[in-house]
C-alpha atoms as a PDB file:
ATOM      1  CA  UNK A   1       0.000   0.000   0.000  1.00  0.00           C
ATOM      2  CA  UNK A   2       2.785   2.503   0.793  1.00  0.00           C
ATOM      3  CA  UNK A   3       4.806   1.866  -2.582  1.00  0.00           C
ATOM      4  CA  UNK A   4       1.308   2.764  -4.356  1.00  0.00           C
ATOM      5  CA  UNK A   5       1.098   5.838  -2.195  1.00  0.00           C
ATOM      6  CA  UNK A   6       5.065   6.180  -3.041  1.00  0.00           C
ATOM      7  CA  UNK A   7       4.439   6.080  -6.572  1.00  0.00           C
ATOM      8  CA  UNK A   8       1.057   7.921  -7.196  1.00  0.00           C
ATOM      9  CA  UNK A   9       3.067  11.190  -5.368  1.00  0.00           C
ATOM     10  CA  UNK A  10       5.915  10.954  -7.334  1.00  0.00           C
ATOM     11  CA  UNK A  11       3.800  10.557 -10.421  1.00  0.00           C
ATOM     12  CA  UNK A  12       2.442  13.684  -9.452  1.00  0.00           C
ATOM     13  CA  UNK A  13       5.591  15.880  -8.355  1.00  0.00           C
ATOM     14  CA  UNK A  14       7.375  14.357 -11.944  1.00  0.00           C
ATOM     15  CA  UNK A  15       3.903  15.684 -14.088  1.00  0.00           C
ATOM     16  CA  UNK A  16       4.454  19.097 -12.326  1.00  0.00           C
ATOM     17  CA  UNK A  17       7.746  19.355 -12.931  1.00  0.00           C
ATOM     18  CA  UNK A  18       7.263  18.292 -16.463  1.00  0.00           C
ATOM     19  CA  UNK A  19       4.192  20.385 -17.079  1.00  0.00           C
ATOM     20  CA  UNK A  20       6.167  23.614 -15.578  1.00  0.00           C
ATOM     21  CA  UNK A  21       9.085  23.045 -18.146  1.00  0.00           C
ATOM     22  CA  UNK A  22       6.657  22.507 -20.745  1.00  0.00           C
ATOM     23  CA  UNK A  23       5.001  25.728 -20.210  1.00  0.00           C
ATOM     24  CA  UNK A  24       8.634  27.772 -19.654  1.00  0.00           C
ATOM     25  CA  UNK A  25       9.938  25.952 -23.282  1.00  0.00           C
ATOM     26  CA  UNK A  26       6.692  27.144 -24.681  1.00  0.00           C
ATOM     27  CA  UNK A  27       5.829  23.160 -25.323  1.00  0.00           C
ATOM     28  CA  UNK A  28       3.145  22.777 -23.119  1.00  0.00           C
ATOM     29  CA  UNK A  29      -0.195  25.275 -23.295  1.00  0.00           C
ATOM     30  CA  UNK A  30      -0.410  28.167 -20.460  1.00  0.00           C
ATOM     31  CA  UNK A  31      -3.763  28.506 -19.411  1.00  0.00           C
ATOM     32  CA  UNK A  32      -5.425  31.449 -20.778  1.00  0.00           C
ATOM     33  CA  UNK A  33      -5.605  34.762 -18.564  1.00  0.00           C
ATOM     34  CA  UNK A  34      -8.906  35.651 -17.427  1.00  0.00           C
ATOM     35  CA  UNK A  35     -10.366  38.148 -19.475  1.00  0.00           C
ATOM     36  CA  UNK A  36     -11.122  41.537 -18.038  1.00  0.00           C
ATOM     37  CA  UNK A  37     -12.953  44.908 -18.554  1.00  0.00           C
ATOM     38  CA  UNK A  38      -9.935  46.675 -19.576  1.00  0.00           C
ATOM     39  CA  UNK A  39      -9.027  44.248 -22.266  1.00  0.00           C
ATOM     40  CA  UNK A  40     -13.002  44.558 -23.429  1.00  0.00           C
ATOM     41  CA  UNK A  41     -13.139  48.072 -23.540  1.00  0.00           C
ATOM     42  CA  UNK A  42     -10.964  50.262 -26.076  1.00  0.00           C
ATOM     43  CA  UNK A  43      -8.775  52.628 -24.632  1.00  0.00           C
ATOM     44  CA  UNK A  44     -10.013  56.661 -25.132  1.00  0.00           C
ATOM     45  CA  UNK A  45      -7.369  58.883 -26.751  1.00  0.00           C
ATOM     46  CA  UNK A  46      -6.874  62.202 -24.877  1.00  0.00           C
ATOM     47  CA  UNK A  47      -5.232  65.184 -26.421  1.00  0.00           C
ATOM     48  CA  UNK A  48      -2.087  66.846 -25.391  1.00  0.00           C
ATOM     49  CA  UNK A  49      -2.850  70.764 -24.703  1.00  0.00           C
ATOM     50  CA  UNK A  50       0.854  71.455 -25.408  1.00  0.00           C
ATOM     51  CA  UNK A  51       2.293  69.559 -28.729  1.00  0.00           C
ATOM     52  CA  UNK A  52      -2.173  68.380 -29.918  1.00  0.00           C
ATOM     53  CA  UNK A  53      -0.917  64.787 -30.239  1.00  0.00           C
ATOM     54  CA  UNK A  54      -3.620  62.369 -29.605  1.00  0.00           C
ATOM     55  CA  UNK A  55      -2.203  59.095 -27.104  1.00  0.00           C
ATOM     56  CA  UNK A  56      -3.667  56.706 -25.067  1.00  0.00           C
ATOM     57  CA  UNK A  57      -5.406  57.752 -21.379  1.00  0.00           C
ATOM     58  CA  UNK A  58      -3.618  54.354 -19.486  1.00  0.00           C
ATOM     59  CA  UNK A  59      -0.349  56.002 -21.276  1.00  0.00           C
ATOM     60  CA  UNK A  60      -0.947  59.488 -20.634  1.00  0.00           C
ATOM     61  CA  UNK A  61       1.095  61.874 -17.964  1.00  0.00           C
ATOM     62  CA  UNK A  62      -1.503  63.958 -16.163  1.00  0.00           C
ATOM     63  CA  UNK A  63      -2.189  66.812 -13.952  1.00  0.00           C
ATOM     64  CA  UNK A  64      -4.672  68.591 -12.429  1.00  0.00           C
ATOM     65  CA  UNK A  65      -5.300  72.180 -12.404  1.00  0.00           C
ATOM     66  CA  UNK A  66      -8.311  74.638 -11.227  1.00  0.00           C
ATOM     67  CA  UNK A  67     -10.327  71.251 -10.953  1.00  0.00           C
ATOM     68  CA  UNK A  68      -9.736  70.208 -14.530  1.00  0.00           C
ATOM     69  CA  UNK A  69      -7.648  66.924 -15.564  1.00  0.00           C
ATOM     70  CA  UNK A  70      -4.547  67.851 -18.307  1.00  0.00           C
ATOM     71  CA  UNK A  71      -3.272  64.665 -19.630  1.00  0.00           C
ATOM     72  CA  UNK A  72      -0.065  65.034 -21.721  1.00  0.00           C
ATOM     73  CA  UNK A  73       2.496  62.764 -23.817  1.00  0.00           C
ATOM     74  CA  UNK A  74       5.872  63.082 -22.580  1.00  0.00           C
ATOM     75  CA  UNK A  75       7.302  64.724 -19.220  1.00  0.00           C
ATOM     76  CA  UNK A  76       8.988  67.587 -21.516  1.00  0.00           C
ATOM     77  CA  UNK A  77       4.832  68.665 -22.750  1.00  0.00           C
ATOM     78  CA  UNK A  78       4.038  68.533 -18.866  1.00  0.00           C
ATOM     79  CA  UNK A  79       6.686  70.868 -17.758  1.00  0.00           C
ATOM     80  CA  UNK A  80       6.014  72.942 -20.800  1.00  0.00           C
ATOM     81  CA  UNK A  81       2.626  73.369 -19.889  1.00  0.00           C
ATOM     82  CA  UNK A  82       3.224  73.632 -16.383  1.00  0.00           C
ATOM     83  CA  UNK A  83       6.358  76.560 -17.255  1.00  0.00           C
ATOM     84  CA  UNK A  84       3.453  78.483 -19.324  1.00  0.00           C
ATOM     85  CA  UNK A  85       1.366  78.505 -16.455  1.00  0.00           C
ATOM     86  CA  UNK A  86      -1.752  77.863 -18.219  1.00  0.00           C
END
């Protein structure tokens, strides 16, 4: 009984260990990733005040000023903006 036991567990460990390799090699199939709203949803393009290049909102630099949100493509179009004072 214990050399059945014995062997079932190290049947298991071994497929582990194989199935982990498998998947690092790119051999064996990952499971997929659950899918989620942000992957659903398109991302919304915001303008840059500064340079009026359109870029993603997850990508975007922002700020906030008088209670309205800037959002802007690089760090050099945020200090701009934020040099002009406007």
């Amino acid at each position: 009984m214990s050399r059945i036991l014995l062997g079932l567990l190290v049947g298991i460990i071994g497929y582990m260990v194989v199935k982990k390799v498998g998947q690092s090699l790119g051999l064996w199939p990952t499971p997929p990733k659950p899918v989620t709203r942000e992957d659903k949803e398109p991302d919304v393009l915001v303008q840059d005040p500064v340079c009026q290049t359109y870029i993603p909102r997850k990508e975007a630099l922002k700020t906030e000023k008088d209670g309205k949100v800037y959002f802007f493509c690089s760090e050099g179009c945020l200090k701009r903006f934020r040099r002009s004072g406007a």
